[in-house]
Protein backbone atom coordinates (compact mmCIF):
# COMPACT_ATOMS: atom_id res chain seq x y z
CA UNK A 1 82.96 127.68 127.26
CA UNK A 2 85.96 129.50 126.05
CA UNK A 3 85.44 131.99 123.68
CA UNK A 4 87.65 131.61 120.57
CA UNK A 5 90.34 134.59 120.50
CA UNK A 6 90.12 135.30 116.51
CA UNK A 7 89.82 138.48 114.77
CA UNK A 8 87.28 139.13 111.89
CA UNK A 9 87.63 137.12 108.47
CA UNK A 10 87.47 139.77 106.39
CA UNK A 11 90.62 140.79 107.88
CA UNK A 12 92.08 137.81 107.90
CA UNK A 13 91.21 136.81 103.97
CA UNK A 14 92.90 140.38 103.59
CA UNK A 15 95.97 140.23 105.29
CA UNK A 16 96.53 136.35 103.51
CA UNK A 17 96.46 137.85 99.81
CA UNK A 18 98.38 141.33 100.55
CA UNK A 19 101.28 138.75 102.22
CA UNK A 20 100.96 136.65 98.92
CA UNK A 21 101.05 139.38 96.51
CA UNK A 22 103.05 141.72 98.36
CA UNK A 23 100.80 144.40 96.78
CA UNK A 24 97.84 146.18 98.34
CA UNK A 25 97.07 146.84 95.05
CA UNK A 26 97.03 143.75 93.28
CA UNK A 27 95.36 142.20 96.52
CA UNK A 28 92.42 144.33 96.67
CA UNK A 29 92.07 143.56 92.86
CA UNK A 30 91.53 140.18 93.57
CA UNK A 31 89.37 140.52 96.98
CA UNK A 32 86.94 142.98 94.92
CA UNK A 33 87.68 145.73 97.09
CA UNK A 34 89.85 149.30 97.16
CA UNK A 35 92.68 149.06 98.01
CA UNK A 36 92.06 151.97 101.23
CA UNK A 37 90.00 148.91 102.42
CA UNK A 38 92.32 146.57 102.20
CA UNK A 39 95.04 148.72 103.87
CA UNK A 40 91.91 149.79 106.33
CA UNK A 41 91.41 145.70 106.73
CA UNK A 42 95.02 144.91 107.73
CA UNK A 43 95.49 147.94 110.43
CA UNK A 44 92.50 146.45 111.94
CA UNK A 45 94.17 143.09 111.98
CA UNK A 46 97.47 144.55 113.51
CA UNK A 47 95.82 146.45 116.34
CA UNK A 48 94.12 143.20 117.22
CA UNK A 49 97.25 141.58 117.02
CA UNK A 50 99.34 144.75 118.71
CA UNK A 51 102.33 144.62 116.25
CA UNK A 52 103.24 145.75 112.66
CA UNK A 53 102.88 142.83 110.05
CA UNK A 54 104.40 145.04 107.14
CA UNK A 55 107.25 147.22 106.66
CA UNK A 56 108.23 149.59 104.04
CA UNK A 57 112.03 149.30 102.64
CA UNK A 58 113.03 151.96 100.38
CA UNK A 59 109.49 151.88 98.75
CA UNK A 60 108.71 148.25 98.91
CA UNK A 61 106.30 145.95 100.68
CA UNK A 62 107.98 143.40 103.17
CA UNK A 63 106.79 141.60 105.82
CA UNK A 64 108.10 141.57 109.49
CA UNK A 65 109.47 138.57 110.58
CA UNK A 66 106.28 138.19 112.56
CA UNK A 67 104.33 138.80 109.62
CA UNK A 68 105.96 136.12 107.86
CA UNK A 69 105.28 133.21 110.29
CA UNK A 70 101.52 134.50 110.40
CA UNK A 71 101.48 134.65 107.00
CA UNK A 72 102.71 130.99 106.11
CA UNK A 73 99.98 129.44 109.52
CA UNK A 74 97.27 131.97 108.18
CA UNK A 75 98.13 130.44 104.63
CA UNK A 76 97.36 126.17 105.77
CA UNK A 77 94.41 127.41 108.37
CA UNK A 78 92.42 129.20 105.13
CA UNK A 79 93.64 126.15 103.02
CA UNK A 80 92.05 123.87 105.38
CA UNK A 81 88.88 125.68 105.66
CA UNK A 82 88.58 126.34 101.69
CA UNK A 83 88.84 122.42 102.15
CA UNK A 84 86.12 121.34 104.77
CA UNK A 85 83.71 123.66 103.04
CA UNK A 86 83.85 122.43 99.40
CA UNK A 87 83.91 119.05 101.31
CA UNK A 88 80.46 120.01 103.42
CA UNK A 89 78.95 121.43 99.88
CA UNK A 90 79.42 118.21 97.80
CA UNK A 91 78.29 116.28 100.47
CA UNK A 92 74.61 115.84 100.22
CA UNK A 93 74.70 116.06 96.82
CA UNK A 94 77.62 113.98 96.22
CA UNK A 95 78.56 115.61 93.17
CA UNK A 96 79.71 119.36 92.53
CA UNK A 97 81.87 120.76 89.27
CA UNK A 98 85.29 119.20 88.99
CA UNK A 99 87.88 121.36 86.55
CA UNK A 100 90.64 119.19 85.00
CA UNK A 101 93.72 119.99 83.25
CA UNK A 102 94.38 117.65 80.77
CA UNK A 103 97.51 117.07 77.81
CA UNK A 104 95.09 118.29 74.68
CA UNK A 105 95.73 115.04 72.35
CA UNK A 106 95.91 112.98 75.36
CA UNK A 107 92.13 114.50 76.17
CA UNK A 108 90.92 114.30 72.99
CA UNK A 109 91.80 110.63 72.15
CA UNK A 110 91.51 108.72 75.01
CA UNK A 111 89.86 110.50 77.78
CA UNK A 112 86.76 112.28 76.37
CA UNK A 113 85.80 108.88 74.81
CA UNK A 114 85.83 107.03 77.51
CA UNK A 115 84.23 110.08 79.95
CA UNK A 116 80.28 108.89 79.48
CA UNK A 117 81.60 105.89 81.69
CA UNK A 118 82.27 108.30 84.47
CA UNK A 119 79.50 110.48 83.28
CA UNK A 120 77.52 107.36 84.53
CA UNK A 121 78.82 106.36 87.42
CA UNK A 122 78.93 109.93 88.80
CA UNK A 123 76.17 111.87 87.36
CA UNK A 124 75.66 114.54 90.14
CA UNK A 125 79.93 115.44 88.97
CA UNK A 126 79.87 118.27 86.52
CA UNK A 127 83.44 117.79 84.95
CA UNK A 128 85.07 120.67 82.95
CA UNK A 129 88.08 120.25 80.99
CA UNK A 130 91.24 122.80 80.28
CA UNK A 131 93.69 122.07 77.82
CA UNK A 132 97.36 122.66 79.08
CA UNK A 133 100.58 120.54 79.06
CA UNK A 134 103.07 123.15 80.72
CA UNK A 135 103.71 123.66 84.39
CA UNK A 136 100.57 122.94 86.52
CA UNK A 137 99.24 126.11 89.00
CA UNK A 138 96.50 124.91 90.51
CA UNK A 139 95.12 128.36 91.93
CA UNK A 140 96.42 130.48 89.24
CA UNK A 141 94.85 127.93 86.29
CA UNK A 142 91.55 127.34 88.33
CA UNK A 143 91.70 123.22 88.44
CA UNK A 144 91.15 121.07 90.74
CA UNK A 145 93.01 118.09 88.80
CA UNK A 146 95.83 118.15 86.60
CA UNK A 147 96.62 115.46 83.76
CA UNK A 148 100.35 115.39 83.01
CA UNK A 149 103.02 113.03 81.74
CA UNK A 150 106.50 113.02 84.15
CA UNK A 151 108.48 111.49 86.47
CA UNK A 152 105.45 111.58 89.29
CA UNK A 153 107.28 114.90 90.96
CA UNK A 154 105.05 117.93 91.41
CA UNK A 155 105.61 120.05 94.56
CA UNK A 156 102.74 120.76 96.88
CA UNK A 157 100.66 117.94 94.90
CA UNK A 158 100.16 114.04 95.40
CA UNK A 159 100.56 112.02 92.44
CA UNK A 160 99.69 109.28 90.99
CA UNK A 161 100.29 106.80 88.08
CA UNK A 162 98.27 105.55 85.41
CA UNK A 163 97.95 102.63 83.70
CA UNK A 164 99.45 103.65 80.16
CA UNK A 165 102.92 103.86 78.64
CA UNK A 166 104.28 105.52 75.80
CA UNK A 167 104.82 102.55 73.50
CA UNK A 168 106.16 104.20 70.51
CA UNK A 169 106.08 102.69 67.31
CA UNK A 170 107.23 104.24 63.96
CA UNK A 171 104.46 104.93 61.46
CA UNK A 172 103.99 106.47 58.57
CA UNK A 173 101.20 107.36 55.76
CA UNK A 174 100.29 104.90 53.31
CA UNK A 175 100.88 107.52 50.30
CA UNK A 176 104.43 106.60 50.40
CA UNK A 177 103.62 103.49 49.05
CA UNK A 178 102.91 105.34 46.13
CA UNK A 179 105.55 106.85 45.93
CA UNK A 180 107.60 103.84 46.58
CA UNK A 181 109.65 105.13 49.87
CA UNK A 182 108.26 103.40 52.77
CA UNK A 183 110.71 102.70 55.13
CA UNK A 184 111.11 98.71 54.92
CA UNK A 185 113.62 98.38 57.62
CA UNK A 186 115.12 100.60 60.61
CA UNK A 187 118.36 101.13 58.51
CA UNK A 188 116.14 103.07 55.86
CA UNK A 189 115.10 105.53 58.03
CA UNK A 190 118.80 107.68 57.02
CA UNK A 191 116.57 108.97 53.41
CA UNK A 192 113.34 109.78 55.25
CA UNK A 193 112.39 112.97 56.98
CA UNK A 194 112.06 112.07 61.24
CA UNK A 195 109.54 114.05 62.70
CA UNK A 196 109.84 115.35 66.27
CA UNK A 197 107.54 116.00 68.82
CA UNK A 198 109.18 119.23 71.09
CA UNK A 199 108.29 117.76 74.53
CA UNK A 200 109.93 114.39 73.59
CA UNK A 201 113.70 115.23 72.60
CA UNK A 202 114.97 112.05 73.51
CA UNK A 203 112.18 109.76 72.24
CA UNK A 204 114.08 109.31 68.60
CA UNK A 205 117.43 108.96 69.85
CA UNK A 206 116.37 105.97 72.38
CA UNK A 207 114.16 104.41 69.65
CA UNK A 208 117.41 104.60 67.20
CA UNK A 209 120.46 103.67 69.56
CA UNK A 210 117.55 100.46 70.62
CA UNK A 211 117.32 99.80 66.57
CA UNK A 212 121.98 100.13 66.47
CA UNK A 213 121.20 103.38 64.62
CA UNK A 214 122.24 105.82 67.40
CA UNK A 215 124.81 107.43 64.62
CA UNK A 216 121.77 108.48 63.05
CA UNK A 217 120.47 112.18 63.76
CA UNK A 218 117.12 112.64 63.66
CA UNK A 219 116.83 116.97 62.64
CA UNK A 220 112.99 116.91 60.95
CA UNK A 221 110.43 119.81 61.64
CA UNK A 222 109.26 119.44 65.15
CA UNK A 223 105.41 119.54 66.64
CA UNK A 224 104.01 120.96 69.93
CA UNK A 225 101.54 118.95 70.33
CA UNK A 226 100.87 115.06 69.71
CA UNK A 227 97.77 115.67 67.23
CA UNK A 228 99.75 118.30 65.00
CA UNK A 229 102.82 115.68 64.98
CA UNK A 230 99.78 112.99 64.16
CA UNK A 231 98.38 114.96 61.23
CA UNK A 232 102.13 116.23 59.70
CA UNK A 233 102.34 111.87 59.65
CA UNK A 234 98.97 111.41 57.83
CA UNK A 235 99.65 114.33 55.55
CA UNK A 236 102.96 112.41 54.46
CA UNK A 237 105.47 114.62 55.39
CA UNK A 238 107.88 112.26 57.26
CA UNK A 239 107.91 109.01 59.67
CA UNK A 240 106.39 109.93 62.84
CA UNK A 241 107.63 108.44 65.82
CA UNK A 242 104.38 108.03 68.63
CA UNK A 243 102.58 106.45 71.22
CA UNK A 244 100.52 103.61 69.57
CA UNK A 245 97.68 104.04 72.09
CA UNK A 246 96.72 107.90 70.65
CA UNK A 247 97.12 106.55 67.02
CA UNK A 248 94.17 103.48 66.89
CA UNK A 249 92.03 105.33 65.15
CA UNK A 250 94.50 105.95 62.51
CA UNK A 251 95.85 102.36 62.39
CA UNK A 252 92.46 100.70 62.19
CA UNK A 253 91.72 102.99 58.89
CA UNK A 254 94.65 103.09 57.45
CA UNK A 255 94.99 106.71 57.86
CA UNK A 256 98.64 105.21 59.07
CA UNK A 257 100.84 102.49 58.72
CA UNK A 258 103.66 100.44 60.89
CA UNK A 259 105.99 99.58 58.25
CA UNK A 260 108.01 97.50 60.35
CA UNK A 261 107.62 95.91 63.90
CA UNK A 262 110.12 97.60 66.45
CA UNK A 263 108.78 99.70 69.26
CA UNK A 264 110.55 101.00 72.43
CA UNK A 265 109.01 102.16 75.22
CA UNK A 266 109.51 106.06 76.43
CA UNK A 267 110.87 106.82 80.00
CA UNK A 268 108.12 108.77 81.97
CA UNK A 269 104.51 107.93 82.54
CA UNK A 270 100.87 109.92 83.04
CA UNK A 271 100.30 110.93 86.21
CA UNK A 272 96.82 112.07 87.98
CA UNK A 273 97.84 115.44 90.43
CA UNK A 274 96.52 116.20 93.03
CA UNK A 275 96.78 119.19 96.22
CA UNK A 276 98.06 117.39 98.65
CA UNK A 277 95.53 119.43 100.80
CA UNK A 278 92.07 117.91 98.52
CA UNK A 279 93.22 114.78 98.04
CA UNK A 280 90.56 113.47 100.41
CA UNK A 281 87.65 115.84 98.48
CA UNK A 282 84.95 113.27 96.96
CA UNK A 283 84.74 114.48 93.87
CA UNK A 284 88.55 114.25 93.42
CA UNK A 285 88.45 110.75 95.00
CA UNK A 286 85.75 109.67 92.74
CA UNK A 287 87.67 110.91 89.20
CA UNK A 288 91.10 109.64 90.98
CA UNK A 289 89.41 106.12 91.42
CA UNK A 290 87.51 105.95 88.03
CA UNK A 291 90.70 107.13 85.86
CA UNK A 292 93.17 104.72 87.86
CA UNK A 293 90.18 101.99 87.11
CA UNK A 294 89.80 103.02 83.50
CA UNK A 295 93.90 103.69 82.61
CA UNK A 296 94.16 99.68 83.48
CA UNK A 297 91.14 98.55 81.38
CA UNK A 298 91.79 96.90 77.96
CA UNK A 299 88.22 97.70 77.35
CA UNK A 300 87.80 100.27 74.62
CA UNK A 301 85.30 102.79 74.51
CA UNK A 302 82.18 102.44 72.61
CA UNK A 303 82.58 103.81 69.08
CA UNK A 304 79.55 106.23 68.11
């Protein structure tokens, strides 16, 4: 039997983070070591491989052009490997801890609800949630999942869509009934305040030019997040423009009100993403499958 022709791990795992943060400092930071290891670790590596890897410019840490190309194959082989081992661990048990990013209002009002149903269908899955609704890292942010709303595009990830749609309808607090200035058609929208929600620009100005109001500019306060933009509504401070499916609660008090019935639907969708490289992992499989399931359900979750 041929013996394989591979140099130690431990020099291998070394020579992968110095070539991906270009620092023997920074990399032995993250490997727990010194960094006169580290640079000890990768000498090792090049006499095995009888050639320089690195090369020093004027101060700075490059890579030879063999380095490079052993960097970026190193890079998939460890990837792989990281892979079939979390893959062997969750096995047996058919469970293990699955981190998910999630949007924060999106997480709060529909998914944690609903998450004793996958609680119970998966009960050896420990799931952790992390709020987040920027860019998605999957290394840097330590998630195996990401929750995001987009055109489906993520590099280096496999996406995929769920079941929901931004139906936006325009509500408003009941108070200004009191105060006798609810909004009674679209056209009386020009003497209320418009709040905006920063990560949807364009949502009023496709609602208004659908409603023949697209002379209208909508210039209220605007909201990071959903649930700040839902609260400024409740609190009365203007006409909130949002996704009806994050505002039941709301509607079926009467914390909020639809004054009249137009709605337009907002370009985009949520999207479930993936690694392209654990996309086959069970435990991502089993939240894909359940959350794809659950996104097309009309079924409510239990109220407590």
């Amino acid at each position: 039997m041929r013996r394989r022709l591979l140099p130690s791990l431990t020099a291998l795992r070394t020579f992968e983070a110095v070539a991906r943060c270009m620092s023997f400092t920074d990399a032995a930071g993250e490997l727990n070591v010194t960094q006169s290891a580290a640079s000890r670790q990768v000498r090792i590596l090049e006499e095995y491989v009888g050639g320089p890897l690195f090369m020093r410019t004027r101060g700075r840490l490059e890579l030879t052009e063999e380095g490079r190309v052993y960097a970026a194959e190193l890079k998939d082989a460890l990837d792989r490997m990281e892979l079939a081992t979390l893959q062997a661990m969750a096995f047996e048990r058919g469970g293990g801890v699955l981190r998910v990013g999630v949007l924060p209002t999106f997480g709060t009002r529909w998914l944690i609800p609903r998450l004793s149903r996958f609680a119970k269908a998966h009960p050896k899955i420990t799931l952790n949630l992390t709020a987040g609704d920027g860019s998605v890292d999957f290394s840097a942010q330590g998630i195996d999942l990401a929750i995001r709303f987009g055109d489906g595009n993520w590099p280096d990830a496999v996406s995929y869509r769920l079941g929901l749609r931004e139906d936006m309808v325009v509500v408003c607090s009941p108070e200004l009934l009191t105060r006798g200035i609810v909004p009674e058609d679209p056209a009386s929208l020009r003497d209320h305040v418009l709040l905006q929600h920063t990560t949807r620009p364009l949502a009023w100005a496709q609602w208004l030019r659908d409603a023949g109001l697209a002379d209208l500019d909508p210039d209220g306060p605007s909201f990071e997040h959903f649930f700040m933009l839902i609260q400024a509504a409740v609190a009365g401070l203007g006409v909130a423009l949002l996704p009806r499916f994050l505002i039941d609660d709301e509607l079926r008090t009467g914390a909020l009100m639809v004054p009249f019935a137009r709605n337009t639907i907002y370009d985009g969708g949520y999207y479930l993403i993936c690694p392209t490289a654990r996309r086959d992992l069970s435990k991502n499989r089993a939240f894909r499958d359940w959350l794809l399931e659950e996104s097309q359900s009309p079924t409510a979750p239990e109220q407590v």
